[in-house]
Protein backbone atom coordinates (compact mmCIF):
# COMPACT_ATOMS: atom_id res chain seq x y z
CA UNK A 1 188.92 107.22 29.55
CA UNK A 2 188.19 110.51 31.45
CA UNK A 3 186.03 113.02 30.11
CA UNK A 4 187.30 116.25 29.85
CA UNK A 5 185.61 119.12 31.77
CA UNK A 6 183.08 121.78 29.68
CA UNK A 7 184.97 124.42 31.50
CA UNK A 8 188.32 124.37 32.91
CA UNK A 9 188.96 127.79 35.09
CA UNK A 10 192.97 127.88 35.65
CA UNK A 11 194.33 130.54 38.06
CA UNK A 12 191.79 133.48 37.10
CA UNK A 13 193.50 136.54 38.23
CA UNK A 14 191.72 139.83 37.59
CA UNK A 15 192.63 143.35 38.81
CA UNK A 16 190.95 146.46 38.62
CA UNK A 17 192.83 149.76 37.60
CA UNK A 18 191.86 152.90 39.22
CA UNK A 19 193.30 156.28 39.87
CA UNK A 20 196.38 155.15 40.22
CA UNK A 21 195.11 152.62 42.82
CA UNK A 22 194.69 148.90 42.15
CA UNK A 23 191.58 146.42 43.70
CA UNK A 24 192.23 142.46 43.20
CA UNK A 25 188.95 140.69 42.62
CA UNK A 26 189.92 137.30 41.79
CA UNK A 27 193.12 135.56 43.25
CA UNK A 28 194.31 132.31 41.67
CA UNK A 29 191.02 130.50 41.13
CA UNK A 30 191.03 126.98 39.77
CA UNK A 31 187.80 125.30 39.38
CA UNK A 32 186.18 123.07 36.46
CA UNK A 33 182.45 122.08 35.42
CA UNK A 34 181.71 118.84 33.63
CA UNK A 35 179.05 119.28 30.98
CA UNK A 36 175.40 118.88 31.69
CA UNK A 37 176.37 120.02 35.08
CA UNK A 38 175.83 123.16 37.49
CA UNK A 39 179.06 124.84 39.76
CA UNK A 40 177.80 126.98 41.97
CA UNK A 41 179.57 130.41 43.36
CA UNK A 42 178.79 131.26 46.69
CA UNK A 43 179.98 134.63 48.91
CA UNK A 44 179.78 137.65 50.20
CA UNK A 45 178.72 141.05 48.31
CA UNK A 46 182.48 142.07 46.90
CA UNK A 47 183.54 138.38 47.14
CA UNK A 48 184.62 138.21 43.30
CA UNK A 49 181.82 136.17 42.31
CA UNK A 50 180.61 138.46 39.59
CA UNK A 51 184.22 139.11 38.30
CA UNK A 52 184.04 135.50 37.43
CA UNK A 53 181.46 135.54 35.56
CA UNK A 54 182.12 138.52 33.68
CA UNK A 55 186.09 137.41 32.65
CA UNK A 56 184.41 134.90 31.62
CA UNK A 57 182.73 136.38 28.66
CA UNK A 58 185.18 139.32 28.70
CA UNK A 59 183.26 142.40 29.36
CA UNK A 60 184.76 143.68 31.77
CA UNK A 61 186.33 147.05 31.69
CA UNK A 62 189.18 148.38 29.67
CA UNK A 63 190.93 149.34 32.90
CA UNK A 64 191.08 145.56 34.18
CA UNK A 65 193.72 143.29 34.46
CA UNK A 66 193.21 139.56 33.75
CA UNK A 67 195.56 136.28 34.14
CA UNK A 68 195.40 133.20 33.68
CA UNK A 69 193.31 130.55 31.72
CA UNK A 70 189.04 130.09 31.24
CA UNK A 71 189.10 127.14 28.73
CA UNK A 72 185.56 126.17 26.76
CA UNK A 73 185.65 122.62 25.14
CA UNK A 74 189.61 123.57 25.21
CA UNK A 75 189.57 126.17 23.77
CA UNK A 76 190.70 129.50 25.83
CA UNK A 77 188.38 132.18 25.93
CA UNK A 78 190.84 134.76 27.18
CA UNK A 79 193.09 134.57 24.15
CA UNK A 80 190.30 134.35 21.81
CA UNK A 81 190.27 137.09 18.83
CA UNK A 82 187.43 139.78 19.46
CA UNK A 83 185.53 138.80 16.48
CA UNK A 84 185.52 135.07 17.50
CA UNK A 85 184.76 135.99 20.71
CA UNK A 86 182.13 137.74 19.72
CA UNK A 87 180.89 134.92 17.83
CA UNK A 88 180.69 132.48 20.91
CA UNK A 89 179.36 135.41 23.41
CA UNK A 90 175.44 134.41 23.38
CA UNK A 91 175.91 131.06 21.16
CA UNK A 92 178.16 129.13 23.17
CA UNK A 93 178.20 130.57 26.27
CA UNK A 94 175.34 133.35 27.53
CA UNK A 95 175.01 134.89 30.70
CA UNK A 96 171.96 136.28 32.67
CA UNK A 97 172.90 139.48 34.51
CA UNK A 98 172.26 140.38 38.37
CA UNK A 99 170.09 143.52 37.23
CA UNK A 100 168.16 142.99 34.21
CA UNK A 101 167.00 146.90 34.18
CA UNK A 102 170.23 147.56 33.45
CA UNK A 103 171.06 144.66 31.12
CA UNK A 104 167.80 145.96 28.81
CA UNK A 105 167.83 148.10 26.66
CA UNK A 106 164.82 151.15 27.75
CA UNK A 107 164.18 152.08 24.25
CA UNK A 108 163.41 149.60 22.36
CA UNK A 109 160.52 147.03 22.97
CA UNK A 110 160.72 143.20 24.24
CA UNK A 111 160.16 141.41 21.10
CA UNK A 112 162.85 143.31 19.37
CA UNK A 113 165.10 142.80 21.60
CA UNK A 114 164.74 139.07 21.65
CA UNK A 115 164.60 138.74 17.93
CA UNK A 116 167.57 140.80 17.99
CA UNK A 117 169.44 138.30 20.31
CA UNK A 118 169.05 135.33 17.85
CA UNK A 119 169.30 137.50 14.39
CA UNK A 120 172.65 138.20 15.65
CA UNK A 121 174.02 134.41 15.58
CA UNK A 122 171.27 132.82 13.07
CA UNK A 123 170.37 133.41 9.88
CA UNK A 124 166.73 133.99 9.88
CA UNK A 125 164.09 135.23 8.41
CA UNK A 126 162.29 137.80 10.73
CA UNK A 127 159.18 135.16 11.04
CA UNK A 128 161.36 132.59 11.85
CA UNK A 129 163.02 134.81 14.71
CA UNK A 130 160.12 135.83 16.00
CA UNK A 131 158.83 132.25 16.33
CA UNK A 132 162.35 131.46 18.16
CA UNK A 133 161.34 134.43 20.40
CA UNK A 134 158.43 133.40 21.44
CA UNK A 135 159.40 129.48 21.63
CA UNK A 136 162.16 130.68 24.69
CA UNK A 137 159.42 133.38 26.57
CA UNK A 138 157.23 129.87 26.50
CA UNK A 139 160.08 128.24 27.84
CA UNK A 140 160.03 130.62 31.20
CA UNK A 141 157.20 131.00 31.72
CA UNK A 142 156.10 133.88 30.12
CA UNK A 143 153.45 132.78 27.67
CA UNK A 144 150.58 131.12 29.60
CA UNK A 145 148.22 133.04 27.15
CA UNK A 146 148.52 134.45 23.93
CA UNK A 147 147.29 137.62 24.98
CA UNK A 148 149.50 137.66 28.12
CA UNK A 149 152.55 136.48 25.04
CA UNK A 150 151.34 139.91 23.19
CA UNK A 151 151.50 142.26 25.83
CA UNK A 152 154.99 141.27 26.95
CA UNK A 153 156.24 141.06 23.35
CA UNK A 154 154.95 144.59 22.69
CA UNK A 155 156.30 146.10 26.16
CA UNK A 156 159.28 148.02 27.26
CA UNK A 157 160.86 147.09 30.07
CA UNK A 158 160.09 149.81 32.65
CA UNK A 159 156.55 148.23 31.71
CA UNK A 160 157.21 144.89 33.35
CA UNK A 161 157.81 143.64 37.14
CA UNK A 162 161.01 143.03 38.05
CA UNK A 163 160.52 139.12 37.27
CA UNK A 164 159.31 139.49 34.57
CA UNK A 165 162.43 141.45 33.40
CA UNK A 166 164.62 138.34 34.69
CA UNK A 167 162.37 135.85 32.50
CA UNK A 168 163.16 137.75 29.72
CA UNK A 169 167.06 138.07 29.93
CA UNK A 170 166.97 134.05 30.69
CA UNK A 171 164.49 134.00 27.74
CA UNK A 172 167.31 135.80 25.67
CA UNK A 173 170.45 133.71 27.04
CA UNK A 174 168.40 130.62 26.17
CA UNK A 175 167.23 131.45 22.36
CA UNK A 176 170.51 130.70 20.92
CA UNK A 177 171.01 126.87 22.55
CA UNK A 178 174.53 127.94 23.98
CA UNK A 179 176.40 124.63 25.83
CA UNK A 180 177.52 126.96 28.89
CA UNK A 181 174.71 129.38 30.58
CA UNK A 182 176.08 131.94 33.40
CA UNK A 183 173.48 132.72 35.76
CA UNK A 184 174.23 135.90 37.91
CA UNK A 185 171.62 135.85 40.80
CA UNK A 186 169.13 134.77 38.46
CA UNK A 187 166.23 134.89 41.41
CA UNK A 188 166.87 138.55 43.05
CA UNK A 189 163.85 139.75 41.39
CA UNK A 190 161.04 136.11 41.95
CA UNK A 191 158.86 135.98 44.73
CA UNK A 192 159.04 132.12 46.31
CA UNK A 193 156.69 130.83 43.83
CA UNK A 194 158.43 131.75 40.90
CA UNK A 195 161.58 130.88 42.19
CA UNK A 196 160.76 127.11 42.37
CA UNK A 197 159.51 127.70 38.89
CA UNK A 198 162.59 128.54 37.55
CA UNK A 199 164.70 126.23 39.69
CA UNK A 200 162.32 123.55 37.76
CA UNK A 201 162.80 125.07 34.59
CA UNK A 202 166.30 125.02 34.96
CA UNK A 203 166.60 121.35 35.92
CA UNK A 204 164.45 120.11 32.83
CA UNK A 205 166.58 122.41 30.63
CA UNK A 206 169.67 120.90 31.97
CA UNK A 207 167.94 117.19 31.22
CA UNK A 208 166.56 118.45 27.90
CA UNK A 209 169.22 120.07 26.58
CA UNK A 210 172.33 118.58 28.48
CA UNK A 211 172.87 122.30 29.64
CA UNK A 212 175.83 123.19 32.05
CA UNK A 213 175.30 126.02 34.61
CA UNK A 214 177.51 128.40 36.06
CA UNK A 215 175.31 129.40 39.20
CA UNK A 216 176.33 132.78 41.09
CA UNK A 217 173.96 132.94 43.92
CA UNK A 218 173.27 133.83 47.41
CA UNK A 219 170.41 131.77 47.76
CA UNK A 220 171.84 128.70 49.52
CA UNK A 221 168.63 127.02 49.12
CA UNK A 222 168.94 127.30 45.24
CA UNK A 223 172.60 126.26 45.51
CA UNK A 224 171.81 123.45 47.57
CA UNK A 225 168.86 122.28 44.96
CA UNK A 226 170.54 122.88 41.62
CA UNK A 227 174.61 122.78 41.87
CA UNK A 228 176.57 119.69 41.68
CA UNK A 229 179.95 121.65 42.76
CA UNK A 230 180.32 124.67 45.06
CA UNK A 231 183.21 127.05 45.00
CA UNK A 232 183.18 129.26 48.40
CA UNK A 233 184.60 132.66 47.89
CA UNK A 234 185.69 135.21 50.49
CA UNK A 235 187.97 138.59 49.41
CA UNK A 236 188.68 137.05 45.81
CA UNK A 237 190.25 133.75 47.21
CA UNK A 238 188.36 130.34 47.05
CA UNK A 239 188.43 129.44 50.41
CA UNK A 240 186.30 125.93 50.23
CA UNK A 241 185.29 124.00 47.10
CA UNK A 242 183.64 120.65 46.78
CA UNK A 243 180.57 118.52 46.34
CA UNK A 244 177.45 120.35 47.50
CA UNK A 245 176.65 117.69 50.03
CA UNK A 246 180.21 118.04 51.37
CA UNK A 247 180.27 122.13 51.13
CA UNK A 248 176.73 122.99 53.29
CA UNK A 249 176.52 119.81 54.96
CA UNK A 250 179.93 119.06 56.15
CA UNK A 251 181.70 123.23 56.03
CA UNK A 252 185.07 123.05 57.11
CA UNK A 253 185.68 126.97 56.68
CA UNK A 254 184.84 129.31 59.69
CA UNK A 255 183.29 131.67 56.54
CA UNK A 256 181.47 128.85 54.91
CA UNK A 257 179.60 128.28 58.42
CA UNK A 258 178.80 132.09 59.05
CA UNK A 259 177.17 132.26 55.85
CA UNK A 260 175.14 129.47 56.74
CA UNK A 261 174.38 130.70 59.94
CA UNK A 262 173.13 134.15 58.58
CA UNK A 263 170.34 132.26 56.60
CA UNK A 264 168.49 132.37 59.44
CA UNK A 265 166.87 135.77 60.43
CA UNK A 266 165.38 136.89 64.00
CA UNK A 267 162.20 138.15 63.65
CA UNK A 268 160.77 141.61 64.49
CA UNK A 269 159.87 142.34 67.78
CA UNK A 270 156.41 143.05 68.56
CA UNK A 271 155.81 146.61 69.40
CA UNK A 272 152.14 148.33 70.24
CA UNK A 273 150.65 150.67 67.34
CA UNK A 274 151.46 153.92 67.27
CA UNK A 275 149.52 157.27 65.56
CA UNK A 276 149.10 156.63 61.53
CA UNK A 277 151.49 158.22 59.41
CA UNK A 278 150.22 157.70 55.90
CA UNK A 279 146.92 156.34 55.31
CA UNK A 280 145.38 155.67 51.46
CA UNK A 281 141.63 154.49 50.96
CA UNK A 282 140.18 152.87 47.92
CA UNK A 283 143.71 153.33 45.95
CA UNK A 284 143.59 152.46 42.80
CA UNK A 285 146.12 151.85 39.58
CA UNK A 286 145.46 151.76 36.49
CA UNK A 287 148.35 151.55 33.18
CA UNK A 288 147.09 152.48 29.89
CA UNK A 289 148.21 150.05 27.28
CA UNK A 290 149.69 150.86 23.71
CA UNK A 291 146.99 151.19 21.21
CA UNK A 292 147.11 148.73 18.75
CA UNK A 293 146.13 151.02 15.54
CA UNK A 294 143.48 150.89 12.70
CA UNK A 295 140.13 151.75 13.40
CA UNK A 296 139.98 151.76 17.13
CA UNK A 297 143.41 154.27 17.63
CA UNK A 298 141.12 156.42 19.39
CA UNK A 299 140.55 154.17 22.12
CA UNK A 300 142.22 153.89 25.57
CA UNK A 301 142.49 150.39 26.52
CA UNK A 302 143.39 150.00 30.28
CA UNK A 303 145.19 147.63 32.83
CA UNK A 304 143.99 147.73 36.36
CA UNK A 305 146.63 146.33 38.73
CA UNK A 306 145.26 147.48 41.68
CA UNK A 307 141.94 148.02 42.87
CA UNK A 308 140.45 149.73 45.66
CA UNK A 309 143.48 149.26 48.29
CA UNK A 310 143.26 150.49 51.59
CA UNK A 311 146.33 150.65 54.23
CA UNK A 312 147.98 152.54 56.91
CA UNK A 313 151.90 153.00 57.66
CA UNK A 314 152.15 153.88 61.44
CA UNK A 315 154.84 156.29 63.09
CA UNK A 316 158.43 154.40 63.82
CA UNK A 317 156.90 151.50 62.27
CA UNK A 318 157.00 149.01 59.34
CA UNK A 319 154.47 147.76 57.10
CA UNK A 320 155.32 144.52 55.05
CA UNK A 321 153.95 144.35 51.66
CA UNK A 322 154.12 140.81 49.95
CA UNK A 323 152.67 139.49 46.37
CA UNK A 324 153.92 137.53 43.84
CA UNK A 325 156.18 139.04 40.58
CA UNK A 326 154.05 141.12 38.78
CA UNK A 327 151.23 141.42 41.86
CA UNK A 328 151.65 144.82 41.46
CA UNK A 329 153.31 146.11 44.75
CA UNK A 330 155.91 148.57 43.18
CA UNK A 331 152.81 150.40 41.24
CA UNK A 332 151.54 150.83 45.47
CA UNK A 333 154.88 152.85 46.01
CA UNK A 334 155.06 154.53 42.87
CA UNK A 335 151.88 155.97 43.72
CA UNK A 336 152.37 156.70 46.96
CA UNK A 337 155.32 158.95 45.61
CA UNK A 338 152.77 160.67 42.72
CA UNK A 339 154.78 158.92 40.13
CA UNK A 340 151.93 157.40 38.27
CA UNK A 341 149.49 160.15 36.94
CA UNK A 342 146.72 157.62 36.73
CA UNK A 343 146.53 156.99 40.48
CA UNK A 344 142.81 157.52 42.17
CA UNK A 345 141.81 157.57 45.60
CA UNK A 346 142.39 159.29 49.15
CA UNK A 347 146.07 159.49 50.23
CA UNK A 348 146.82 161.44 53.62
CA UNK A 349 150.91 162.22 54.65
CA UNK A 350 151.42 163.67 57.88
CA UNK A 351 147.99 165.18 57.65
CA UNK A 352 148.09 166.47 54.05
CA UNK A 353 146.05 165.15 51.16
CA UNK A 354 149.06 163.49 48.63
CA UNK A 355 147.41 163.25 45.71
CA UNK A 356 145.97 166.59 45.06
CA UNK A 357 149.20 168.45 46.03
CA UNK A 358 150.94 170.52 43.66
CA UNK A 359 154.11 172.83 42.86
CA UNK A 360 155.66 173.59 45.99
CA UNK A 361 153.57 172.08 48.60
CA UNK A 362 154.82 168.81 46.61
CA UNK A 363 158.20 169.23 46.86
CA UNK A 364 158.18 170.03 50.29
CA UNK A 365 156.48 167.10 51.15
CA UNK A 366 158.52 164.81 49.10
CA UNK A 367 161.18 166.07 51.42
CA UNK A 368 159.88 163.42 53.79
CA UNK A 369 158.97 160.65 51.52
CA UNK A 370 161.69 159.06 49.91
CA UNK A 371 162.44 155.81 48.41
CA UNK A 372 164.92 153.24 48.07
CA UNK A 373 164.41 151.33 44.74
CA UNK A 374 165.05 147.55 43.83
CA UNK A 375 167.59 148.04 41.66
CA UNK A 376 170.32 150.70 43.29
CA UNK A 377 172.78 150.16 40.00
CA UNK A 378 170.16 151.01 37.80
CA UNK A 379 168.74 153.99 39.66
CA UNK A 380 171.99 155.30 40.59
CA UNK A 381 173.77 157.61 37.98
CA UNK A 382 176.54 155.79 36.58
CA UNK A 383 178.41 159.36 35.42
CA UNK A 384 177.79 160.59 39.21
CA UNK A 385 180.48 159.82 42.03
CA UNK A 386 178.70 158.64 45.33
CA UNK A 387 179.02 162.02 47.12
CA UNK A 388 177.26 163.89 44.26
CA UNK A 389 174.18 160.85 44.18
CA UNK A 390 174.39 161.20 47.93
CA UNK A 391 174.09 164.96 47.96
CA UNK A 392 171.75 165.26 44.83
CA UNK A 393 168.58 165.37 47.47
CA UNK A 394 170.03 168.55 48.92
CA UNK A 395 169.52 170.70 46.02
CA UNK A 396 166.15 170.77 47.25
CA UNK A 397 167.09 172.61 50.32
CA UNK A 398 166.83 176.21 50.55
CA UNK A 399 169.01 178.36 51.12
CA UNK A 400 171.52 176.10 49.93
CA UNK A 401 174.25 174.27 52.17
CA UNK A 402 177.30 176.10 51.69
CA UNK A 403 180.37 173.16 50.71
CA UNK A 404 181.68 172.07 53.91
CA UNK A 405 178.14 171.77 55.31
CA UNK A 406 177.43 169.75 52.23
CA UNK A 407 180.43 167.97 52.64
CA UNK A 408 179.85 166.99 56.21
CA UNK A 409 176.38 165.84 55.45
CA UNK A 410 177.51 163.29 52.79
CA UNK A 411 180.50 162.10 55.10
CA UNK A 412 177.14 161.50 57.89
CA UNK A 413 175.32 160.37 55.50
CA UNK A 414 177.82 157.39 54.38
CA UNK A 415 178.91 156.96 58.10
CA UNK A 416 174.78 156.27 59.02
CA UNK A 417 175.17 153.13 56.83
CA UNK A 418 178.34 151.85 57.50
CA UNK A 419 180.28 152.78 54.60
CA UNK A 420 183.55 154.93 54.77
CA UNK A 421 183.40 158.99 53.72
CA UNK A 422 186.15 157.95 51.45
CA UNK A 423 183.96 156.34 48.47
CA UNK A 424 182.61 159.53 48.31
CA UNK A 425 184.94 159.77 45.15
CA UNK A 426 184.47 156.35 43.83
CA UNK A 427 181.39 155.22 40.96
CA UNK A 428 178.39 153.14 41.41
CA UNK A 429 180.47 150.34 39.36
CA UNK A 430 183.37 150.36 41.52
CA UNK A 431 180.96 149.48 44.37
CA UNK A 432 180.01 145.69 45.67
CA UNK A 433 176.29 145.14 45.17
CA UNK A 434 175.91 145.96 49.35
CA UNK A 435 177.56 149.02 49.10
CA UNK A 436 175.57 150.25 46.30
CA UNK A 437 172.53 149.51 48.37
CA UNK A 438 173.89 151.20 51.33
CA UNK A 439 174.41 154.09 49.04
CA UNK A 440 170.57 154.38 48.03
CA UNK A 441 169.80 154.37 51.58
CA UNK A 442 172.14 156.90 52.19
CA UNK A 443 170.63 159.04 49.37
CA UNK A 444 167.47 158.40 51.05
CA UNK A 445 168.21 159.61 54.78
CA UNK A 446 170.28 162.85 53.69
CA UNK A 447 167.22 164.92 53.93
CA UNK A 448 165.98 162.92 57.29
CA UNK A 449 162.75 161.90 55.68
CA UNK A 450 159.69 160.52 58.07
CA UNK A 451 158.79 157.70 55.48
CA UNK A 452 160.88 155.38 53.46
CA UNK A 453 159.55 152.88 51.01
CA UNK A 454 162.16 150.47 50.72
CA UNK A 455 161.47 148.12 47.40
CA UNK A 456 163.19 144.82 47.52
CA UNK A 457 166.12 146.13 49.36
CA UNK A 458 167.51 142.96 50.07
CA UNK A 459 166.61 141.17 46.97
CA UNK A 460 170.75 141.55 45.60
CA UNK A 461 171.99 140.82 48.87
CA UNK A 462 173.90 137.37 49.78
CA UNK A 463 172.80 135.90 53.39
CA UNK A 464 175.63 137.86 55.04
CA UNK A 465 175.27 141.26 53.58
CA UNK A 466 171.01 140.86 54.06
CA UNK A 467 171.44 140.36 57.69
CA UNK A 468 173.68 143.55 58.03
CA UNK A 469 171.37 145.99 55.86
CA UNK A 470 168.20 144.56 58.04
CA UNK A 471 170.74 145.22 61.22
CA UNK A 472 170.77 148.20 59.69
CA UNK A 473 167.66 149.60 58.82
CA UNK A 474 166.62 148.61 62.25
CA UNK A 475 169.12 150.44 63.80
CA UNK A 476 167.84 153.58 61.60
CA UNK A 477 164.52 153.28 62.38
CA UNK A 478 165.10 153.18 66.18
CA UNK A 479 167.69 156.20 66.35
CA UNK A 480 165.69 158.18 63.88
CA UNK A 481 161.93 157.04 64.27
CA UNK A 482 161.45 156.13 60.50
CA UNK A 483 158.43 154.67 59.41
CA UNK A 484 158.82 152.01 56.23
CA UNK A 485 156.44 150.40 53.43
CA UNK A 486 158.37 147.20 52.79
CA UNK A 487 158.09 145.79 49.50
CA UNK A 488 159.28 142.20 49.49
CA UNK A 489 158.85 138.58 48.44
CA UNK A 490 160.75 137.07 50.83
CA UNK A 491 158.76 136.12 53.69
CA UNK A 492 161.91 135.60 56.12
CA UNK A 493 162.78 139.65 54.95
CA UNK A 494 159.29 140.44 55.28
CA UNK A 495 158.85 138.63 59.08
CA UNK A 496 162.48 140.03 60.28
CA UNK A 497 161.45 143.84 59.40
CA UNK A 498 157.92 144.17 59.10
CA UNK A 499 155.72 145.15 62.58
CA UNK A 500 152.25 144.37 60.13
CA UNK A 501 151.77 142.84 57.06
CA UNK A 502 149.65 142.98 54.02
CA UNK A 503 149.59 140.83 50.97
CA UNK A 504 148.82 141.63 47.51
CA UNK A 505 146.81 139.31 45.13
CA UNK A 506 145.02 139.55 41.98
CA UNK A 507 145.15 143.57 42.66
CA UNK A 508 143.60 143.73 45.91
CA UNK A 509 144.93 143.79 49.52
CA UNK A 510 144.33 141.47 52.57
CA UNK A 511 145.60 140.87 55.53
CA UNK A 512 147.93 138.57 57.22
């Protein structure tokens, strides 16, 4: 007798409603996964990949259009009544989401919102939850120490790396036990290290707990570890589906092979130094922790996460910075832009001392440092259309562009990255996760800074879309003479962009 498949997808069909204008994400896609097993979907940025996921446990928006059948132990999740629905969203089937910034909430702190996540389905007593809480931040990896368990727990997330962040939305998904667990890009924010970590963590889960995974990646090197099936998408359309040996061994599809193909980076030519742009000495970063009350509320209790760095970002140049999750290479940037009061040390920009500048003198120099964050759906406004979060740096400018200067700036702006002046008047949601990064580092050029710190700005990216935005950034740093501070943990992003490279551990810099 056959089994029957966990999940049986049936000609998904879903259609976005905008303006009077209509976008097909998903065309006719069949597919199935067998319990205890992972399907993996693989594409380009805008591929429909995503969509999937998201039909699947019906969030997306009201404006959407969606056909055909997603059927869970056979029993269809698209006709399911909301309150049912709601019932198996996060206990049968959970989902991890591509940008966990976004996903949590800012104002509340960690432990709530993981006892939250199982008070919801369980009946507990608020011991009990918390004990389930900390049970699944064990489980990835984020519990090595009780104190290191207590800080996490009483943190919100702008307090944690970006990893971190991901650990704790899988911690979430996983608290409940649910039978199905989607996994949007799960490893956008993990250095290498932590990746393998999670890859392992997923694969004893799957043994432990006869898990099934629905795996939307663009790490091929993940898909090839973990998935059992692969479903290759292009424009909406499955163009290639089969075993995993079959699919990356054996692709038949001319898309299927150029994905492959763009796994493999060139890396940066050598070029001689050039004069020092920015140079910091004995930088160092300290966050002050919550206070933890009675006796000793007076006190300020302090986390060093980086001590004493020294560095120097030449002219037209690039320097890598690498670390693991949590090394502490975003707090480098963020104090490099005089975002984190605590910040000590000697910082000089195009010959003026950073950290001591105030008022005006800051903003003019801020003019010229700008920065293109990890996250671009988080850090773009979601109530903004892209020509306003293009434009917002101008308001900066005085006197002030009058509106067809301003509009001709945006429209160069956009053009500079290889998008079209015409999303102008779309939102940050209606954007593939590569044009949304395009649009930060179109937000970042309008005021033709000298030095950009680009943070992660691949991280999102499938293989495809990564190897145009480094084409790209290249390109911008030769016709404009940028100079960048790359933050990365990917040592193939790092090696195709960077002309020197530095890497972070336990809070100090060194060499590579």
């Amino acid at each position: 007798m056959t089994t029957p498949p966990l999940l049986k997808i049936h000609d998904l069909r879903v259609t976005y409603h905008h303006g009077g204008q209509t976008t097909t994400a998903v065309q006719g896609l069949s597919c199935k996964l067998m319990a205890g097993q992972t399907l993996a979907l693989v594409g380009a940025s805008g591929s429909g990949k995503s969509s999937v996921g998201l039909a699947l446990m019906r969030l997306l928006p009201n404006q959407t259009s969606v056909g055909g059948s997603v059927s869970l132990d056979g029993q269809d999740l698209l006709s399911l009544p909301e309150d049912l629905m709601n019932q198996a969203r996060g206990q049968r089937v959970a989902m991890v989401f591509q940008e966990p910034m976004t996903a949590l909430n800012p104002l509340h702190r960690i432990h709530r919102q993981l006892t939250e996540a199982v008070t919801i389905h369980q009946r507990l007593t608020p011991r009990q939850a918390l004990s389930i809480a900390q049970d699944a931040m064990a489980q990835v990896g984020l519990a090595d120490s009780a104190a290191t368990l207590r800080r996490i727990m009483a943190a919100y997330p702008h307090q944690l790396s970006g990893g971190q962040r991901q650990r704790v939305l899988l911690a979430m998904a996983l608290a409940n036990r649910p039978s199905l667990l989607i996994l949007d890009e799960p490893t956008t924010a993990l250095d290498a290290d932590s990746r393998e970590g999670l890859m392992d963590l997923l694969k004893t889960l799957q043994q432990q707990q006869k898990l099934s995974l629905l795996l939307i990646s663009h790490h091929l090197s993940m898909v090839r570890r973990l998935a059992d099936q692969v479903v290759v998408m292009e424009g909406g359309i499955a163009v290639e589906q089969g075993s995993t040996a079959d699919v990356l061994d054996s692709p038949r599809h001319p898309y299927t092979r150029a994905l492959l193909a763009a796994d493999n980076l060139p890396a940066q030519a050598k070029m001689p130094p050039a004069p020092p742009l920015l140079t910091a000495s004995n930088l160092t970063v300290r966050h002050r922790l919550a206070n933890r009350g009675g006796l000793a509320f007076w006190r300020r209790r302090w986390l060093t996460v980086l001590q004493g760095a020294t560095l120097t970002v030449e002219s037209g140049r690039t320097l890598g910075l690498i670390g693991a999750s949590g090394s502490g290479k975003t707090s480098i940037a963020l104090a490099l832009l005089r975002l984190i009061p605590s910040a000590t040390g000697q910082v000089q920009f195009d010959g003026q001392p950073l950290l001591t500048l105030r008022g005006r003198a800051l903003r003019t120099v801020r003019r010229q440092l700008q920065m293109v964050w990890q996250d671009p759906f988080s850090s773009l406004n979601p109530r903004m259309m892209v020509g306003d979060l293009v434009a917002e740096g101008l308001t900066l400018l005085s006197p002030q562009p009058t509106a067809a200067a301003r509009a001709e700036k945006i429209a160069a702006a956009l053009t500079a990255v290889d998008l079209a002046s015409d999303l102008a008047g779309r939102y940050p949601h209606e954007l593939s996760g590569g044009q949304r990064q395009r649009v930060a580092i179109a937000r970042a050029l309008i005021l033709q800074p000298k030095l950009v710190i680009l943070d992660e700005p691949t991280s999102a990216l499938d293989a495809l879309t990564q190897a145009q935005v480094i084409g790209l950034l290249k390109k911008l740093q030769q016709d404009h003479g940028l100079s960048y501070l790359l933050i990365s943990h990917d040592p193939a992003v790092v090696q195709a962009l960077a002309h020197r490279v530095l890497r972070l551990e336990n809070g100090r810099l060194q060499a590579v």
